[in-house]
Protein backbone atom coordinates (compact mmCIF):
# COMPACT_ATOMS: atom_id res chain seq x y z
CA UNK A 1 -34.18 1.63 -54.66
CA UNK A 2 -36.90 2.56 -57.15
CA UNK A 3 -36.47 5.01 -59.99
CA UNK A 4 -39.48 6.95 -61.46
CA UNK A 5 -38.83 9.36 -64.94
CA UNK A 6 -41.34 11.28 -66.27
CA UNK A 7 -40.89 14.22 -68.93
CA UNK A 8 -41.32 16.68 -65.64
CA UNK A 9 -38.87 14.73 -63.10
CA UNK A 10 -37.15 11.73 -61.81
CA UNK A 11 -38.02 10.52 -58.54
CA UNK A 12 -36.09 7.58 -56.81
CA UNK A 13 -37.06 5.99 -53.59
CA UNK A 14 -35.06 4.31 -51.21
CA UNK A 15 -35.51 0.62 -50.53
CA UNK A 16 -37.14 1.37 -47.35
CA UNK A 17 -38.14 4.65 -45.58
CA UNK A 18 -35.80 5.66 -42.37
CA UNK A 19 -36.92 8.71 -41.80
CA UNK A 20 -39.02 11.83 -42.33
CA UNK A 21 -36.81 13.89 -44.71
CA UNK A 22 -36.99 14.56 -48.26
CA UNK A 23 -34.61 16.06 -50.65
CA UNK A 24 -35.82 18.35 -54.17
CA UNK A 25 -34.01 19.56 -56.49
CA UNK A 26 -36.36 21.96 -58.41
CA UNK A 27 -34.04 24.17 -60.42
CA UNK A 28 -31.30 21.58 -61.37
CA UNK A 29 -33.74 20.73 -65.02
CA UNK A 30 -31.50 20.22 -68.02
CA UNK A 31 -33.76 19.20 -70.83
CA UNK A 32 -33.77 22.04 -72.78
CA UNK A 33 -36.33 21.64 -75.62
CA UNK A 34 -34.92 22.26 -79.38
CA UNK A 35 -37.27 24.93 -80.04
CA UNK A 36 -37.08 26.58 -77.29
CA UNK A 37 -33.57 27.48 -77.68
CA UNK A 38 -34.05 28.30 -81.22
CA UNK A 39 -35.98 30.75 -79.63
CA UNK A 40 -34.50 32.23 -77.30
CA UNK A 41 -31.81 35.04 -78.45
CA UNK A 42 -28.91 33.78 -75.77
CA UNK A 43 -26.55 31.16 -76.63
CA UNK A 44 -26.89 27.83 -74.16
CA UNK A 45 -24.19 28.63 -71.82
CA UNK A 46 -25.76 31.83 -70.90
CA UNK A 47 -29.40 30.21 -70.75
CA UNK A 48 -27.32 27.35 -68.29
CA UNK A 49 -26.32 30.67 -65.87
CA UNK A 50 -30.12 30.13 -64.30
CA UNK A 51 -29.31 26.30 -63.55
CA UNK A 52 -28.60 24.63 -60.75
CA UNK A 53 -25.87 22.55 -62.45
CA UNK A 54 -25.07 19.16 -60.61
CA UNK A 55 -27.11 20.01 -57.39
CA UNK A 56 -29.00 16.95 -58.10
CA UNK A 57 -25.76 15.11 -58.36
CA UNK A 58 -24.84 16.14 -55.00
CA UNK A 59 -27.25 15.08 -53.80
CA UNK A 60 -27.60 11.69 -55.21
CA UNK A 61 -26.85 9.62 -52.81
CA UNK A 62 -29.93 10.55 -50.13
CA UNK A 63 -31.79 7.56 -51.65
CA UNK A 64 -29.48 4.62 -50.18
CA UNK A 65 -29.04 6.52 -47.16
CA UNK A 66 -32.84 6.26 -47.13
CA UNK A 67 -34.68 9.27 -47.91
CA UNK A 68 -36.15 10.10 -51.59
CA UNK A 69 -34.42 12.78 -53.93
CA UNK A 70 -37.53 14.70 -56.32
CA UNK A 71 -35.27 16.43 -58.97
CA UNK A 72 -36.76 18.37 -62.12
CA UNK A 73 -35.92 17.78 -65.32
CA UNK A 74 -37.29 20.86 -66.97
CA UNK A 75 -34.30 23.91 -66.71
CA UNK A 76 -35.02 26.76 -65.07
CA UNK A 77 -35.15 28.92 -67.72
CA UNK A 78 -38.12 27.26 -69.59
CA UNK A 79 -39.99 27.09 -66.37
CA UNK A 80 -39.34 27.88 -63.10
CA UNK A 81 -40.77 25.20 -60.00
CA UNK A 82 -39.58 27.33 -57.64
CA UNK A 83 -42.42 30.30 -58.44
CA UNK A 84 -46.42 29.39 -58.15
CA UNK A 85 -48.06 28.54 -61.39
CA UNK A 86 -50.31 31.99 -61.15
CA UNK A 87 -47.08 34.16 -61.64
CA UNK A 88 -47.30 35.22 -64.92
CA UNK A 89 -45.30 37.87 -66.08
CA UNK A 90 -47.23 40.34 -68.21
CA UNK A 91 -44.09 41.64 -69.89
CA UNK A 92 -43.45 38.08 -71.61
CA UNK A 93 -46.74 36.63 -71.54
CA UNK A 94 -49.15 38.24 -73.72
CA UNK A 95 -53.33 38.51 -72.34
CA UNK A 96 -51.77 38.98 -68.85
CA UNK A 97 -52.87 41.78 -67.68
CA UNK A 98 -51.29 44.04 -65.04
CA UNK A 99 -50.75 42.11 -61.90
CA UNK A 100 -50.31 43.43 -58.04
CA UNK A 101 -46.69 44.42 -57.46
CA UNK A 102 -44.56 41.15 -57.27
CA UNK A 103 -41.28 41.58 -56.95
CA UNK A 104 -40.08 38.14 -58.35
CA UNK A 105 -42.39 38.82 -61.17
CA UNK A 106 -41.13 42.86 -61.44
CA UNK A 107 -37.30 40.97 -61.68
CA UNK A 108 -38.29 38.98 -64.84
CA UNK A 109 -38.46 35.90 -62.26
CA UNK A 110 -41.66 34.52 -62.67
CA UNK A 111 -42.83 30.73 -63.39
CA UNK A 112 -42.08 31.62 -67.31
CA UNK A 113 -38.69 33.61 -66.81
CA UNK A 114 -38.25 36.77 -68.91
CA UNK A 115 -34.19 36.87 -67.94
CA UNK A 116 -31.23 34.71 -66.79
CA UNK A 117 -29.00 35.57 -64.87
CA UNK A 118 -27.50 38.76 -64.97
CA UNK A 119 -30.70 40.00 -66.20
CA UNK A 120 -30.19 39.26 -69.54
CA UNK A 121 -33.16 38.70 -71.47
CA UNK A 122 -34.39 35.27 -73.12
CA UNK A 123 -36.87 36.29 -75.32
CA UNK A 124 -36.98 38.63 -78.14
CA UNK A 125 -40.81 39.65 -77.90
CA UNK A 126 -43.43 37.74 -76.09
CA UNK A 127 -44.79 34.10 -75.57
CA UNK A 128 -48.34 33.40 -76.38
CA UNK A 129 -50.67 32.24 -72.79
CA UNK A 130 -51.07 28.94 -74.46
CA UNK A 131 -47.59 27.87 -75.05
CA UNK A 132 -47.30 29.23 -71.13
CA UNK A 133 -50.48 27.36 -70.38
CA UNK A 134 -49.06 23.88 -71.44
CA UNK A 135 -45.56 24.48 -69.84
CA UNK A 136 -46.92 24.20 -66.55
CA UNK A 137 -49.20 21.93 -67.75
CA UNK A 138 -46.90 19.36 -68.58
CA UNK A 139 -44.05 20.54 -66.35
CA UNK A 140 -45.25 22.20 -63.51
CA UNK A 141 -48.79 20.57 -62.10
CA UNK A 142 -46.52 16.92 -62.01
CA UNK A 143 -43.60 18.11 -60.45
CA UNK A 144 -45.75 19.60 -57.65
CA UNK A 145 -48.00 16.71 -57.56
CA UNK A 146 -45.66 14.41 -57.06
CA UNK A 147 -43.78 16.29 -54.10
CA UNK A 148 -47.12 17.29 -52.67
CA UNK A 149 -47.23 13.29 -52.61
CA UNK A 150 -44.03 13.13 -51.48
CA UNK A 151 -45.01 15.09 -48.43
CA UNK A 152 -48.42 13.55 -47.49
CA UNK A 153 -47.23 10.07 -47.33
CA UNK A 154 -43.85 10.68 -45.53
CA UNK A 155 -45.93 12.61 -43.13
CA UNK A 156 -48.44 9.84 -42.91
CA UNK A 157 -45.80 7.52 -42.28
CA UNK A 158 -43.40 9.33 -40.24
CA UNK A 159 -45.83 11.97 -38.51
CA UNK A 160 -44.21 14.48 -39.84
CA UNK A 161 -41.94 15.72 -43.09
CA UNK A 162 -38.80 17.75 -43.33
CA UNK A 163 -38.30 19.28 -46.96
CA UNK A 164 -34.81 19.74 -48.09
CA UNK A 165 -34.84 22.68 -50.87
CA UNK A 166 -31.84 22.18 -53.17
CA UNK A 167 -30.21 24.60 -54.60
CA UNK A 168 -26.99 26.80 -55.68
CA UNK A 169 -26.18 30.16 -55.96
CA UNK A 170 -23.62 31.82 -58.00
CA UNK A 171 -19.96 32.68 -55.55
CA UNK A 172 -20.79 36.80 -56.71
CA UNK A 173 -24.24 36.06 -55.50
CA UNK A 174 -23.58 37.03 -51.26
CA UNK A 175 -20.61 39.47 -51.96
CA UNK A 176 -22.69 42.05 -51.27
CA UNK A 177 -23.92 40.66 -47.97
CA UNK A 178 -20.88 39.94 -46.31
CA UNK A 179 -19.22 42.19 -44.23
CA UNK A 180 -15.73 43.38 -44.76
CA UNK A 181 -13.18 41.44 -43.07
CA UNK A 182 -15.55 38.45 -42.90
CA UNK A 183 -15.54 35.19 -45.19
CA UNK A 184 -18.43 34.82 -47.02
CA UNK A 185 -20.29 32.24 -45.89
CA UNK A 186 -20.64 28.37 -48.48
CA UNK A 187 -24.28 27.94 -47.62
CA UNK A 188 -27.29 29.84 -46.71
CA UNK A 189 -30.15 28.11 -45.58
CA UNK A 190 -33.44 29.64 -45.95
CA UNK A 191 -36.57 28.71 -43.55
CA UNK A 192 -38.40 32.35 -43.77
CA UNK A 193 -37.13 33.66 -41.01
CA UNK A 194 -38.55 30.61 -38.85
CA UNK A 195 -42.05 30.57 -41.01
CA UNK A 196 -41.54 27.39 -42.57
CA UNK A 197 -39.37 24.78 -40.55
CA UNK A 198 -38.95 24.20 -36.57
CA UNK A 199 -36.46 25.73 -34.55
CA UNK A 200 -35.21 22.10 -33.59
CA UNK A 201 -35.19 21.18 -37.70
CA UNK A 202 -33.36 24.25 -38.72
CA UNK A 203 -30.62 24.20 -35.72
CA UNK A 204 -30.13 19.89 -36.80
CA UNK A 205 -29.56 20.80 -40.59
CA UNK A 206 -27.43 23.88 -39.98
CA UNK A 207 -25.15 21.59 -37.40
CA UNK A 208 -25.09 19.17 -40.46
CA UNK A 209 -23.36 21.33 -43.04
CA UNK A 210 -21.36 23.11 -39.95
CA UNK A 211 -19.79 19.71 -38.80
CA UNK A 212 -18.74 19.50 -42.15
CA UNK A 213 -16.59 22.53 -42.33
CA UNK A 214 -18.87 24.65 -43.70
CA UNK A 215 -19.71 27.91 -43.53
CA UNK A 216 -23.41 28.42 -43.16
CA UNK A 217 -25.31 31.93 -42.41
CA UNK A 218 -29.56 31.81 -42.14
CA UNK A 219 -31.88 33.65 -44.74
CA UNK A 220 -29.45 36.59 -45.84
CA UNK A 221 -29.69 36.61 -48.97
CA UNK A 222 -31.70 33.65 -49.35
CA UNK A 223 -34.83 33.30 -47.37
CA UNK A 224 -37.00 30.73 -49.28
CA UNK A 225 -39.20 31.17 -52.20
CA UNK A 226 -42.16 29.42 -53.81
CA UNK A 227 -41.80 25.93 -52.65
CA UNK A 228 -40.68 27.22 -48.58
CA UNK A 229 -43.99 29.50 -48.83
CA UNK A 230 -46.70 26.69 -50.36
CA UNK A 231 -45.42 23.59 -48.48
CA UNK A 232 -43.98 25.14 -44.68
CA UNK A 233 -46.25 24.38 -42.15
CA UNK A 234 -43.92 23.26 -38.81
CA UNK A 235 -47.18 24.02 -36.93
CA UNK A 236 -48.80 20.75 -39.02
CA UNK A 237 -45.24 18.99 -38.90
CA UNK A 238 -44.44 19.80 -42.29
CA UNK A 239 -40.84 21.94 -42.36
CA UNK A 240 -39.21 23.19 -45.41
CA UNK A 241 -35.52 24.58 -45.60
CA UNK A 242 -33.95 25.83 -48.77
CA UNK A 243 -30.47 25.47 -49.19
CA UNK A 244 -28.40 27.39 -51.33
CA UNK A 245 -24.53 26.11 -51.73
CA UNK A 246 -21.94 28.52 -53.50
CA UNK A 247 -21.15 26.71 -57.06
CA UNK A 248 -17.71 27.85 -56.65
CA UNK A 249 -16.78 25.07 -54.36
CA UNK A 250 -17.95 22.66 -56.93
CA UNK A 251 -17.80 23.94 -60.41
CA UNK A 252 -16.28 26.31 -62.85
CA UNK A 253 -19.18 28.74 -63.24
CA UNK A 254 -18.00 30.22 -66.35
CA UNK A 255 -17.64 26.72 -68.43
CA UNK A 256 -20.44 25.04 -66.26
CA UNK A 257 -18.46 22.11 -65.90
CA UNK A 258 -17.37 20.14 -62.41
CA UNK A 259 -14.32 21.00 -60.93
CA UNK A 260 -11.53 18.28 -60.45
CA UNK A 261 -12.67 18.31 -57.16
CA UNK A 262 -16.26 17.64 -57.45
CA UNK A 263 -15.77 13.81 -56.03
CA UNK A 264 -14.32 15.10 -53.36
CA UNK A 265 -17.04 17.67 -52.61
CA UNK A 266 -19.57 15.38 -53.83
CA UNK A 267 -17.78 12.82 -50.34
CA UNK A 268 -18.61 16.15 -48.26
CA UNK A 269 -22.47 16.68 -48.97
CA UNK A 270 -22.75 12.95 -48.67
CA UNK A 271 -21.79 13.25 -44.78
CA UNK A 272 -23.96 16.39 -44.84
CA UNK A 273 -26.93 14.42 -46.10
CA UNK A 274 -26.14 11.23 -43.96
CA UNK A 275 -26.28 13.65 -40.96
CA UNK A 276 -29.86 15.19 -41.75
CA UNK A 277 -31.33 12.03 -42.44
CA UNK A 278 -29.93 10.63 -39.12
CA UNK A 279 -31.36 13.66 -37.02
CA UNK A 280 -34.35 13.23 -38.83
CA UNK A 281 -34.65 9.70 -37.50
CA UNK A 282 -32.78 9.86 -34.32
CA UNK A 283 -31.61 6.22 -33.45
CA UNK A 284 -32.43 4.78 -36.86
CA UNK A 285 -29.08 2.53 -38.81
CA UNK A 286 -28.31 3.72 -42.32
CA UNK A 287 -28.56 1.52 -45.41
CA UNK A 288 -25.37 1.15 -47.46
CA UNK A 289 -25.16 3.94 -50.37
């Protein structure tokens, strides 16, 4: 395998490619810069709440299986990969002026976050453009570069890519959407509402996380943001599906910390991911992890 770090990601490649997916973890960033949280007015465990803590670590293994793993290193919080560099929130952001009704943007969810999660604010005040300016400068432009390269030459090799969106989402997070009487479903996978991956992708990587034990429901209440929208194109043979997993089964949301069980989970996504690389490359033999 090859590793690449930058100050906007780490990017490891597998020894060899074996099929057409890729795996990003865009929110899963934990360099949090000094002076940004002398900044902001929240302590660090509530600016963590926005993380996707240890999604890159469960996915980790993708690479000797034989697909590349794109994660972020800049949190959440500071800047968001998962929203397109032009949303600017006027109400953190000063010279922004009013922009068209956005709802991620409305929620204090755009690429420079006004809230965690929770809604609890970051910022006492507002941010100057330039210090915006040169966060997705530095941060977001190579994060996106590199996956936009990530895409182009897997499609160029493989005819086509399949984008595998990593992310969590906090247990409270689909209470609302599950019907009394029913378990609430581990995983939601998000392609759009069949906008931005194949039927044939969507039905291999649900069976993937199903086989598993899992309990996986489509785009309620997690349809695909930034990243599904920009890069989904199943009609070129590019297919993107988010993935949210329910921290609960891995962590202690509260402490942010692994469970004692994490290994053990940690075994379960790597049969997931073995599985979606597989049906990516029907017929192909795995390398050793």
């Amino acid at each position: 395998m090859s590793r690449t770090e930058t100050e906007a990601y780490v990017l490891t490649r597998p020894t060899g490619r074996l099929s057409p997916v890729i795996f990003a973890s865009p929110h899963s960033g934990r360099d949090y810069p000094a002076d940004f949280l002398a900044r902001a007015v929240l302590d660090r465990r509530a600016i963590r709440s926005s993380e996707d803590a240890f999604v890159d670590e469960l996915f980790d293994m993708a690479p000797g299986l034989g697909a590349p793993l794109l994660s972020a290193r800049a949190p959440r919080a500071y800047l968001d990969l998962n929203r397109g560099a032009d949303e600017l929130d006027p109400a953190v952001i000063e010279g922004i002026a009013r922009v068209p009704h956005n709802p991620r943007i409305s929620s204090g969810l755009g690429v420079i976050p006004r809230v965690v999660a929770g809604g609890r604010a970051i910022y006492r005040g507002k941010l100057p453009l330039a210090e915006a300016e040169a966060r997705i400068r530095r941060f977001w432009h190579p994060y996106h570069q590199a996956l936009k390269g990530l895409i182009e030459e897997t499609q160029a090799a493989c005819g086509r890519a399949v984008l595998i969106d990593c992310h969590s989402m906090p247990h409270e997070a689909i209470e609302a959407h599950t019907r009394p009487g029913h378990p609430r479903p581990e995983v939601v996978l998000g392609d759009r509402h069949g906008a931005t991956a194949g039927c044939e992708v969507m039905e291999r990587v649900e069976a993937a996380f199903a086989a598993a034990g899992l309990r996986v429901v489509r785009n309620a209440p997690f349809a695909g943001a930034y990243v599904a929208q920009a890069y989904g194109r199943p009609s070129r043979g590019v297919h993107v599906v988010q993935v949210e997993i329910d921290r609960a089964l891995y962590m202690d949301e509260a402490r942010i910390e692994p469970l004692a069980g994490f290994g053990a989970f940690r075994s379960v996504m790597a049969g997931v991911v073995a599985e979606i690389i597989r049906d990516g490359a029907p017929g192909l033999t795995l390398a050793a992890e």
